[in-house]
PDB file of N, CA and C in Angstrom:
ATOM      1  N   UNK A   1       0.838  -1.170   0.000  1.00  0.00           N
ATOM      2  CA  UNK A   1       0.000   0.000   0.000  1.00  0.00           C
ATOM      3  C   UNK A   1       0.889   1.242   0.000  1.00  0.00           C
ATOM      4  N   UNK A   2       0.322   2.036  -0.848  1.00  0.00           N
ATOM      5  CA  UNK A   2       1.353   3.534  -1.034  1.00  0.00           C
ATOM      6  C   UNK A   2       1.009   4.540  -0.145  1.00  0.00           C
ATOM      7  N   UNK A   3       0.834   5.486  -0.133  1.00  0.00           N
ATOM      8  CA  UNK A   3       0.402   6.849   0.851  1.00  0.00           C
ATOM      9  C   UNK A   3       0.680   8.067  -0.059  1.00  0.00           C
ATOM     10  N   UNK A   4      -0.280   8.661  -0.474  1.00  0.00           N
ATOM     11  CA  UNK A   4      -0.255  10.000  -1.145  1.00  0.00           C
ATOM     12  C   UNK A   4       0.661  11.073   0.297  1.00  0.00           C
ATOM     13  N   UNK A   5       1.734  11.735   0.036  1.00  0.00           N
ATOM     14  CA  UNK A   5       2.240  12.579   0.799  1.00  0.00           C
ATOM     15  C   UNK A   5       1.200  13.926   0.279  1.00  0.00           C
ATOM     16  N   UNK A   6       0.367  14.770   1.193  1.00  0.00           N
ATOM     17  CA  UNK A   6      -0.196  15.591   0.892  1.00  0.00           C
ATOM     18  C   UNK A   6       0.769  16.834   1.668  1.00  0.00           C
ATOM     19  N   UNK A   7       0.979  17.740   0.191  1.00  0.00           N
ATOM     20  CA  UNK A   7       1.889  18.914   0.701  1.00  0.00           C
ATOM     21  C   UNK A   7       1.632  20.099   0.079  1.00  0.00           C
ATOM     22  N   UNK A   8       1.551  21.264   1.002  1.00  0.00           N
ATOM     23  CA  UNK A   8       1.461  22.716   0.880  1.00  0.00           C
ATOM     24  C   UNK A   8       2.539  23.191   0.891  1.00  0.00           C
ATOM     25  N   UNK A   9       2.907  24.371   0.576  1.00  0.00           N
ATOM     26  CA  UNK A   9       3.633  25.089   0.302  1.00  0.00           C
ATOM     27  C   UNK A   9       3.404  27.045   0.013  1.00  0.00           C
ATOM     28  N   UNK A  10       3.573  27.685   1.015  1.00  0.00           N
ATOM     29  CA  UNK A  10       3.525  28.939   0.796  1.00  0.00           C
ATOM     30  C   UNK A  10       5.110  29.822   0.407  1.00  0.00           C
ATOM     31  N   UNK A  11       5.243  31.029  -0.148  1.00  0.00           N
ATOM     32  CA  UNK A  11       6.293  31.375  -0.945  1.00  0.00           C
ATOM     33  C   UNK A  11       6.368  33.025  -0.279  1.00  0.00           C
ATOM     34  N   UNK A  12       7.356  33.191   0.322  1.00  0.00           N
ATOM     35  CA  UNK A  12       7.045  34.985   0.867  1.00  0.00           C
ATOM     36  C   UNK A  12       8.503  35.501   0.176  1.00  0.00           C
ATOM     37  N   UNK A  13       8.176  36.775   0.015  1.00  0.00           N
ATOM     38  CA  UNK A  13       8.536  37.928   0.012  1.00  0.00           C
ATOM     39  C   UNK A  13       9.206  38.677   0.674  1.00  0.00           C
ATOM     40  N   UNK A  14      10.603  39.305   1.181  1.00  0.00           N
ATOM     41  CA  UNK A  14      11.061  40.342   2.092  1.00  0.00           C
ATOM     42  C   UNK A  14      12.141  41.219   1.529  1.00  0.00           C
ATOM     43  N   UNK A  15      12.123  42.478   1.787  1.00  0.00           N
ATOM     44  CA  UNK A  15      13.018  42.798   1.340  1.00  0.00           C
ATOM     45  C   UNK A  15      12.692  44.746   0.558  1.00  0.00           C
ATOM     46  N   UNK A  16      11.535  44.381  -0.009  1.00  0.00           N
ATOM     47  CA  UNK A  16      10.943  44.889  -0.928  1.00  0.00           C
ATOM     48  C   UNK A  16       9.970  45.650   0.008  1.00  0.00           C
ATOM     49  N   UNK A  17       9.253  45.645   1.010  1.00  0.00           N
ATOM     50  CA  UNK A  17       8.316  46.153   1.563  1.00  0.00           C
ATOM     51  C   UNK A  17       8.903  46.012   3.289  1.00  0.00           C
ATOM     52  N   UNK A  18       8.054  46.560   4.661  1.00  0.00           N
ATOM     53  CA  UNK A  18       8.741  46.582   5.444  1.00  0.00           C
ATOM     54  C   UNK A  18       8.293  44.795   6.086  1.00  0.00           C
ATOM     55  N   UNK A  19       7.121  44.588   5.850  1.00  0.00           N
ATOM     56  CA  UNK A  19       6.289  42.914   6.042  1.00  0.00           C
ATOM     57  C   UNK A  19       6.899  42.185   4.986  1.00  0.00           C
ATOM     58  N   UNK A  20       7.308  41.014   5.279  1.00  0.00           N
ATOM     59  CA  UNK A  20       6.807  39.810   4.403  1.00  0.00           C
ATOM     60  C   UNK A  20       5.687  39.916   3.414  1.00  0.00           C
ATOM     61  N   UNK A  21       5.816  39.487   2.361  1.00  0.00           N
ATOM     62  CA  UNK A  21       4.540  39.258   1.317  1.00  0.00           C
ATOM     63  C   UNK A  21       4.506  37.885   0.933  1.00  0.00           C
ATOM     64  N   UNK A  22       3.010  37.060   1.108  1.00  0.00           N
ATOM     65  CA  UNK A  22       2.879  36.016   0.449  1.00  0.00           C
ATOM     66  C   UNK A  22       2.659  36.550  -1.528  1.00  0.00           C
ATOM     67  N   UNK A  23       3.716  35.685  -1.459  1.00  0.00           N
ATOM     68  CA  UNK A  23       4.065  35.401  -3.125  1.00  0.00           C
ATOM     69  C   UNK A  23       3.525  34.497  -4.102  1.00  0.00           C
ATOM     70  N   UNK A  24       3.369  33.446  -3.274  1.00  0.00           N
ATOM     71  CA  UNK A  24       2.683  32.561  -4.547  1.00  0.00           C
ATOM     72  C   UNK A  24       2.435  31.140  -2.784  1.00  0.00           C
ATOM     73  N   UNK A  25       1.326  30.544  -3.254  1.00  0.00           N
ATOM     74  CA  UNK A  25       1.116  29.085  -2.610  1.00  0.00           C
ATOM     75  C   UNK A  25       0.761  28.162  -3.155  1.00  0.00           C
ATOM     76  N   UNK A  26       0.740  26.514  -2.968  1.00  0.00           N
ATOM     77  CA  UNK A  26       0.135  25.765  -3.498  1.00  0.00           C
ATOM     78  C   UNK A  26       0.243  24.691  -2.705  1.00  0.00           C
ATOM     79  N   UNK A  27      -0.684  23.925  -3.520  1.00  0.00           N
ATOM     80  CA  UNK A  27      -0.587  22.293  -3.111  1.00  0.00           C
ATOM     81  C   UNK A  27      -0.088  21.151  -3.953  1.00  0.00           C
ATOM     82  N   UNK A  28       0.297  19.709  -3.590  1.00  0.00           N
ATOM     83  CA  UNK A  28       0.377  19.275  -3.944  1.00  0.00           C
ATOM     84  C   UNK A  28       1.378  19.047  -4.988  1.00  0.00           C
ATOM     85  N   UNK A  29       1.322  19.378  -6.071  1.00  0.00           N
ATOM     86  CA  UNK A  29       2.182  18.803  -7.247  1.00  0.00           C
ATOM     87  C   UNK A  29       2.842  20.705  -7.245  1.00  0.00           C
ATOM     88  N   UNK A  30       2.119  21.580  -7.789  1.00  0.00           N
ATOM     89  CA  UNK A  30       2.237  22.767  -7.766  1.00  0.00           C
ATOM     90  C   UNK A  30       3.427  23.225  -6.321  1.00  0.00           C
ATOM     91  N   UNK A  31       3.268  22.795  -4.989  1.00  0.00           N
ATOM     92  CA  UNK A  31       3.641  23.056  -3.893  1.00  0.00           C
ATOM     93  C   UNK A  31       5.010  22.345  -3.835  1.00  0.00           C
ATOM     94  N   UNK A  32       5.133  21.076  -4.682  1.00  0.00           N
ATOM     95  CA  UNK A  32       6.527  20.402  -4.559  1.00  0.00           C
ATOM     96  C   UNK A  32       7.130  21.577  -6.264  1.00  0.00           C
ATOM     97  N   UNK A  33       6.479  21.823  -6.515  1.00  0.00           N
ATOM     98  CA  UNK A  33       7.196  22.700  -8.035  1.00  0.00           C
ATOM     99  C   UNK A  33       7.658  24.324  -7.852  1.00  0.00           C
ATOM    100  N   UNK A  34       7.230  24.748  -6.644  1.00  0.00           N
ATOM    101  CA  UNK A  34       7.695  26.075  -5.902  1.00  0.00           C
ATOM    102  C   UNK A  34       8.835  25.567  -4.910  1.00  0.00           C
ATOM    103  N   UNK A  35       8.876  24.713  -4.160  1.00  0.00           N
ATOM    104  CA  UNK A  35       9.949  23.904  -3.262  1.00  0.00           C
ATOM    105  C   UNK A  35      10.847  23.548  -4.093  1.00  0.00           C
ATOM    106  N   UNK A  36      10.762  23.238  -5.185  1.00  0.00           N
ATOM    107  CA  UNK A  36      12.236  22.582  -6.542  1.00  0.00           C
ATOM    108  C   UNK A  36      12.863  24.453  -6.327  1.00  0.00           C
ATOM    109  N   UNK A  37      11.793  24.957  -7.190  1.00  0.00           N
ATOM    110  CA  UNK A  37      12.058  26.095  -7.883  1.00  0.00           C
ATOM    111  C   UNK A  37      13.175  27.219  -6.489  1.00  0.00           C
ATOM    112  N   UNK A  38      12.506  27.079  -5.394  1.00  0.00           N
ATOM    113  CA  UNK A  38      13.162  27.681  -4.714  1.00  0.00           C
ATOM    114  C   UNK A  38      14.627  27.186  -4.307  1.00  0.00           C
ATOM    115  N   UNK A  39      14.206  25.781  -3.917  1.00  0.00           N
ATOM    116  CA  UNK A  39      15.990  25.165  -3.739  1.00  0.00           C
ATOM    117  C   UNK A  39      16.706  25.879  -5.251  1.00  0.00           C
ATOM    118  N   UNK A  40      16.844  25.440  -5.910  1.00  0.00           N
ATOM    119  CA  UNK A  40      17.052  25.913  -7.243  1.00  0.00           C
ATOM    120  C   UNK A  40      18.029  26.887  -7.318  1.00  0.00           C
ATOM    121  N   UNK A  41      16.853  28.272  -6.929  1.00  0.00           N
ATOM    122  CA  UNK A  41      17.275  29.517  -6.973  1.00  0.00           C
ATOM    123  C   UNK A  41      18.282  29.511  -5.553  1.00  0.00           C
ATOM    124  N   UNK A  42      18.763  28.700  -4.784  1.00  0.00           N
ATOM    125  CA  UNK A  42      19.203  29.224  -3.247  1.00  0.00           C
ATOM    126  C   UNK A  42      18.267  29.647  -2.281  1.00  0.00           C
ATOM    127  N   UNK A  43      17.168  29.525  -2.340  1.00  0.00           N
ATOM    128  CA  UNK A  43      16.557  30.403  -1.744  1.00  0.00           C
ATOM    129  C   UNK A  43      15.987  29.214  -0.646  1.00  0.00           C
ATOM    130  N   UNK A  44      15.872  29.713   0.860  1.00  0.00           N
ATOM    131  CA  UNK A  44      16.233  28.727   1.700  1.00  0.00           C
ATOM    132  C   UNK A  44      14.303  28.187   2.204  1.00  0.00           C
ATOM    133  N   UNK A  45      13.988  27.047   2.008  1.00  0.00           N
ATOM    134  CA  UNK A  45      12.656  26.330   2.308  1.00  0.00           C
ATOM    135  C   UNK A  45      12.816  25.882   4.035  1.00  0.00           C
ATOM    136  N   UNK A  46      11.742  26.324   4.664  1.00  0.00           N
ATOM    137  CA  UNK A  46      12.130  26.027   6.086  1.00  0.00           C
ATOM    138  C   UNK A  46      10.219  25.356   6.258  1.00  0.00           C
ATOM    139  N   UNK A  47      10.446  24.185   7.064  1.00  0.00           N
ATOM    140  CA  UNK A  47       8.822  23.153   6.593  1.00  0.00           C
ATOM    141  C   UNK A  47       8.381  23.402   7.889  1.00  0.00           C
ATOM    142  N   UNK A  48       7.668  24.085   8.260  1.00  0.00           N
ATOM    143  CA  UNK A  48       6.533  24.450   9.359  1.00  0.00           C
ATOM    144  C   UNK A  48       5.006  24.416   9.430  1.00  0.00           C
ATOM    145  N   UNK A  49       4.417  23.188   9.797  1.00  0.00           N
ATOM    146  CA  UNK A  49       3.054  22.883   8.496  1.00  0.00           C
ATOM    147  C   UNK A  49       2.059  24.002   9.732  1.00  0.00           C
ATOM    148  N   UNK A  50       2.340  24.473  10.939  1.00  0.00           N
ATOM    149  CA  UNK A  50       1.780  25.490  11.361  1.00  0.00           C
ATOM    150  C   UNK A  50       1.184  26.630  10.578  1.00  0.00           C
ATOM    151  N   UNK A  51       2.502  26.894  10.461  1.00  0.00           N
ATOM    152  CA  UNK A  51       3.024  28.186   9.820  1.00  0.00           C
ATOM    153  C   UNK A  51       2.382  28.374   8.111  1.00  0.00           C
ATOM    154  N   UNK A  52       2.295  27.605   7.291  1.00  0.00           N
ATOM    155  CA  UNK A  52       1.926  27.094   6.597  1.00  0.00           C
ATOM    156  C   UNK A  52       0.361  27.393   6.574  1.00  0.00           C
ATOM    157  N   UNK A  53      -0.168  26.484   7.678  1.00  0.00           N
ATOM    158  CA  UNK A  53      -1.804  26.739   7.980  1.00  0.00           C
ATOM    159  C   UNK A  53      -2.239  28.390   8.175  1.00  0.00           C
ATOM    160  N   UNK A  54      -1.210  28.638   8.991  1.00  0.00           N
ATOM    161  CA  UNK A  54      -1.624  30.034   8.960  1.00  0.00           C
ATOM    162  C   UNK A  54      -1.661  31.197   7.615  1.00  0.00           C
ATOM    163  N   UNK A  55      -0.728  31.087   6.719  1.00  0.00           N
ATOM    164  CA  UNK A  55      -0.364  31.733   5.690  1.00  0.00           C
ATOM    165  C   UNK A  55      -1.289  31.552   4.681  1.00  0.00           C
ATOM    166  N   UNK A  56      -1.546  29.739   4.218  1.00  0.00           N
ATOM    167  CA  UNK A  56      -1.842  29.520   3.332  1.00  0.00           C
ATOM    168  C   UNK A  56      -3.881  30.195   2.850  1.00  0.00           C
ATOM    169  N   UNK A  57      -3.418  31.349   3.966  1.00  0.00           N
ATOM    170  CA  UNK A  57      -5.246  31.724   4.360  1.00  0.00           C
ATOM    171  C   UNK A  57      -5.177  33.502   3.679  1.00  0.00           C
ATOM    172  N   UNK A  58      -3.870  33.515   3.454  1.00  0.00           N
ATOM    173  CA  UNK A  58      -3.417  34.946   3.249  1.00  0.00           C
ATOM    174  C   UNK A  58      -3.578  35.270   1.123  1.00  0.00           C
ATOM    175  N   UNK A  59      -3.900  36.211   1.456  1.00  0.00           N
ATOM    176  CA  UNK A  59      -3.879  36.126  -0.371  1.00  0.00           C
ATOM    177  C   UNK A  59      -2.686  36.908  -0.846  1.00  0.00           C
ATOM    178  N   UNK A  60      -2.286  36.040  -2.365  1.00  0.00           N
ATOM    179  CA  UNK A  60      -0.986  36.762  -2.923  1.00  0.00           C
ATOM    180  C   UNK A  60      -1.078  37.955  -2.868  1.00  0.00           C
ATOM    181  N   UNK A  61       0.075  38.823  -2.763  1.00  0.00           N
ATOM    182  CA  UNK A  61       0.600  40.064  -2.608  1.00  0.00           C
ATOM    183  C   UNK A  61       0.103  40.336  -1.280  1.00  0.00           C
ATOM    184  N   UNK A  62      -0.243  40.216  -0.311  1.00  0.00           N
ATOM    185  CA  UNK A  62      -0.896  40.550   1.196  1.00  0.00           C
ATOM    186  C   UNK A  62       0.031  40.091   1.878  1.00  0.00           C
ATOM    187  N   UNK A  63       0.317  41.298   2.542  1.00  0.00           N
ATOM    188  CA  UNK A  63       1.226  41.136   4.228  1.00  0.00           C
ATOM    189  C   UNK A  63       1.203  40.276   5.168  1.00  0.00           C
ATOM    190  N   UNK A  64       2.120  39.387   5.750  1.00  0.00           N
ATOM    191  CA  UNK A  64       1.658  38.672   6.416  1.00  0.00           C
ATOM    192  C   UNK A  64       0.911  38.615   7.503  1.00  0.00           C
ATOM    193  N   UNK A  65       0.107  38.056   8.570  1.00  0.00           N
ATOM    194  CA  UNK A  65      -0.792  38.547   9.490  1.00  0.00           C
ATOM    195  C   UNK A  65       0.229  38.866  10.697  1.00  0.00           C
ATOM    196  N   UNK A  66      -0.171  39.682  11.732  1.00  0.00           N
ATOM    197  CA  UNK A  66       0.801  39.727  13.196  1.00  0.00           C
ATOM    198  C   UNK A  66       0.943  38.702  13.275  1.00  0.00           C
ATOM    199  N   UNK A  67       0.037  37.840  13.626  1.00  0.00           N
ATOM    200  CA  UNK A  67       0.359  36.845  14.466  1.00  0.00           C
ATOM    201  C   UNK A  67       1.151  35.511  14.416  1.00  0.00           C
ATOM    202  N   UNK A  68       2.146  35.867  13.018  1.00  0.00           N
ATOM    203  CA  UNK A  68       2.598  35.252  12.609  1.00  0.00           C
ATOM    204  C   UNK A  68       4.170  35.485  12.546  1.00  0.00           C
ATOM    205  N   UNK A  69       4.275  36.935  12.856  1.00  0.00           N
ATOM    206  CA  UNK A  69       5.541  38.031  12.932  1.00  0.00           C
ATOM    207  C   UNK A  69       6.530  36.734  13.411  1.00  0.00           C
ATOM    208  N   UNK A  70       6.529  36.750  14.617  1.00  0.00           N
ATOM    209  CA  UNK A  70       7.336  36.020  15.348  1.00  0.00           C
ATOM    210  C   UNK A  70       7.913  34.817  14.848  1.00  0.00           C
ATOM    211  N   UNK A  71       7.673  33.912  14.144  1.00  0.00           N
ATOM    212  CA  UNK A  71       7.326  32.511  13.268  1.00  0.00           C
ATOM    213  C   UNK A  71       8.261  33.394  12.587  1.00  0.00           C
ATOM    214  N   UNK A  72       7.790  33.877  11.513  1.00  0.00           N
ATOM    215  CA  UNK A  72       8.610  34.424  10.013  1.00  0.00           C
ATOM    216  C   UNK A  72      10.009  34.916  10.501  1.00  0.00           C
ATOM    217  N   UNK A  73       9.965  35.990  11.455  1.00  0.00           N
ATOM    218  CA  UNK A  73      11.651  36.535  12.053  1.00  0.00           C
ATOM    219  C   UNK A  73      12.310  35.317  12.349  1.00  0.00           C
ATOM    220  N   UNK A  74      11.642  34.660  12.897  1.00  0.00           N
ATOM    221  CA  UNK A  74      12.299  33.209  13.250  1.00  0.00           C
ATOM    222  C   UNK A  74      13.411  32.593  12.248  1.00  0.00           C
ATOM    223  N   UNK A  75      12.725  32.330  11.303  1.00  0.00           N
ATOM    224  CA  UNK A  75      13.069  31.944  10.251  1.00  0.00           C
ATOM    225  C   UNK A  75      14.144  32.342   9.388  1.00  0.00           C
ATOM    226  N   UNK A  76      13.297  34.161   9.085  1.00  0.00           N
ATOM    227  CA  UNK A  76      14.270  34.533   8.844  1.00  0.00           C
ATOM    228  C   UNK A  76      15.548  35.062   9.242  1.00  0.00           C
ATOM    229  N   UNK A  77      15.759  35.374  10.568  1.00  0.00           N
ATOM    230  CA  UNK A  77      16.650  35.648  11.179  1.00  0.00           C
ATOM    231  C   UNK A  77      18.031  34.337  11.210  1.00  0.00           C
ATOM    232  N   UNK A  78      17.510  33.205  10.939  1.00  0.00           N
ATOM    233  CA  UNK A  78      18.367  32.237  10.885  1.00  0.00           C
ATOM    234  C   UNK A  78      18.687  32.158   9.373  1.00  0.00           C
ATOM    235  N   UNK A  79      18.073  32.175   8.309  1.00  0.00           N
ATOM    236  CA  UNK A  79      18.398  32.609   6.894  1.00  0.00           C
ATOM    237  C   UNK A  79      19.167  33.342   6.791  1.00  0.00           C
ATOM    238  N   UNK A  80      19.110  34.839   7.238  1.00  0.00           N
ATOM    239  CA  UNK A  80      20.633  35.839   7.686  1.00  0.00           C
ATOM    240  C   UNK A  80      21.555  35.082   7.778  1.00  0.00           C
ATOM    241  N   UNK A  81      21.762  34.495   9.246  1.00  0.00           N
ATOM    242  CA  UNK A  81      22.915  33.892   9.720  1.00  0.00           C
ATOM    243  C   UNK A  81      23.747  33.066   8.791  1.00  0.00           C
ATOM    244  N   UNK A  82      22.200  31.866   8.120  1.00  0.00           N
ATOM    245  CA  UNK A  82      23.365  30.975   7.692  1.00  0.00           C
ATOM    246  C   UNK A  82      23.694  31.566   6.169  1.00  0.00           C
ATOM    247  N   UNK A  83      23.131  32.592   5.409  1.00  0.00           N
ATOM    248  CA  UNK A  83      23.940  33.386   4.331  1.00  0.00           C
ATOM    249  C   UNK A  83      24.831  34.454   4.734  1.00  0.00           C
ATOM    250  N   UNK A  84      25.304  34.812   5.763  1.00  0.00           N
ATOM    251  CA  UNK A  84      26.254  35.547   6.399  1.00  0.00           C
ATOM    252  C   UNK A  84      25.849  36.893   6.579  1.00  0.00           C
ATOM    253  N   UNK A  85      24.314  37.504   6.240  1.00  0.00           N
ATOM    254  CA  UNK A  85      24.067  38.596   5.693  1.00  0.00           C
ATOM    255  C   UNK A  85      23.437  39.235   7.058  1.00  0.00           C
ATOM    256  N   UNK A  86      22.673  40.587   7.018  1.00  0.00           N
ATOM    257  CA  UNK A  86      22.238  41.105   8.046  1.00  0.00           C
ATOM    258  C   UNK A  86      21.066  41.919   7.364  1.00  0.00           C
ATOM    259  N   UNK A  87      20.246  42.237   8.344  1.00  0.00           N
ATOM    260  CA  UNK A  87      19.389  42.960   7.418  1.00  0.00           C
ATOM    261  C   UNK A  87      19.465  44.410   6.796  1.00  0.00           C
ATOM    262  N   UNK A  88      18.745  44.333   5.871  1.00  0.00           N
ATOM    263  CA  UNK A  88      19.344  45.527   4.878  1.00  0.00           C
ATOM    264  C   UNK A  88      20.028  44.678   3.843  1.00  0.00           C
ATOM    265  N   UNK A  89      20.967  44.107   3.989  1.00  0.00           N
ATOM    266  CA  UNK A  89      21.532  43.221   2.821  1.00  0.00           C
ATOM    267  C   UNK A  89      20.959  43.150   1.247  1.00  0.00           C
ATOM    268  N   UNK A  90      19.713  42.876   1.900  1.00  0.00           N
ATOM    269  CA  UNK A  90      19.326  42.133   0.496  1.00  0.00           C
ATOM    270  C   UNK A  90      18.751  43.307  -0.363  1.00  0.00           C
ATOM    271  N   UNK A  91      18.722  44.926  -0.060  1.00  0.00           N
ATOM    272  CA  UNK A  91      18.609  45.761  -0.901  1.00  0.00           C
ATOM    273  C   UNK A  91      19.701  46.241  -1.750  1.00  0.00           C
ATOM    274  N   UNK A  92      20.540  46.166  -1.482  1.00  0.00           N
ATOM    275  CA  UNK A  92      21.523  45.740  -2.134  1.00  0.00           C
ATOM    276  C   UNK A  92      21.710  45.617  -3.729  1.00  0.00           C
TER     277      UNK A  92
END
């Protein structure tokens, strides 16, 4: 017996505005084809199916919600680190 892996995937934005922006989301086949695309580009995938639930409620181009602030710095604050960068960097 097989098991369908069912997977989401949300795509943000920083840099460009002073919030996070959801960029693009999906499921499934679409959601593993934004996860390629991002490894790809370098761009670092961090799997939080919370985080995820919460976002995936947000519509493209829309800020992320507060209550989520904390979660995302999270994240990204360790993305900094492990590209050596600080913020501001990425305007650049």
């Amino acid at each position: 017996m097989t098991t369908h892996r069912y997977r989401k995937a949300v795509a943000l934005e920083y840099g460009h505005r002073a919030t996070p922006v959801v960029t693009a989301r999906g499921e499934d086949a679409f959601a593993e084809q934004l996860i390629a695309q991002a490894r790809l580009h370098g761009v670092h995938v961090a799997e939080d199916p919370a985080l995820v639930a919460a976002l995936e409620k947000v519509r493209i181009d829309q800020e992320i919600p507060r209550e989520v602030y904390t979660a995302v710095a999270v994240i990204l604050s360790w993305v900094y680190w492990l590209k050596g960068m600080e913020p501001g960097d990425e305007k650049d």
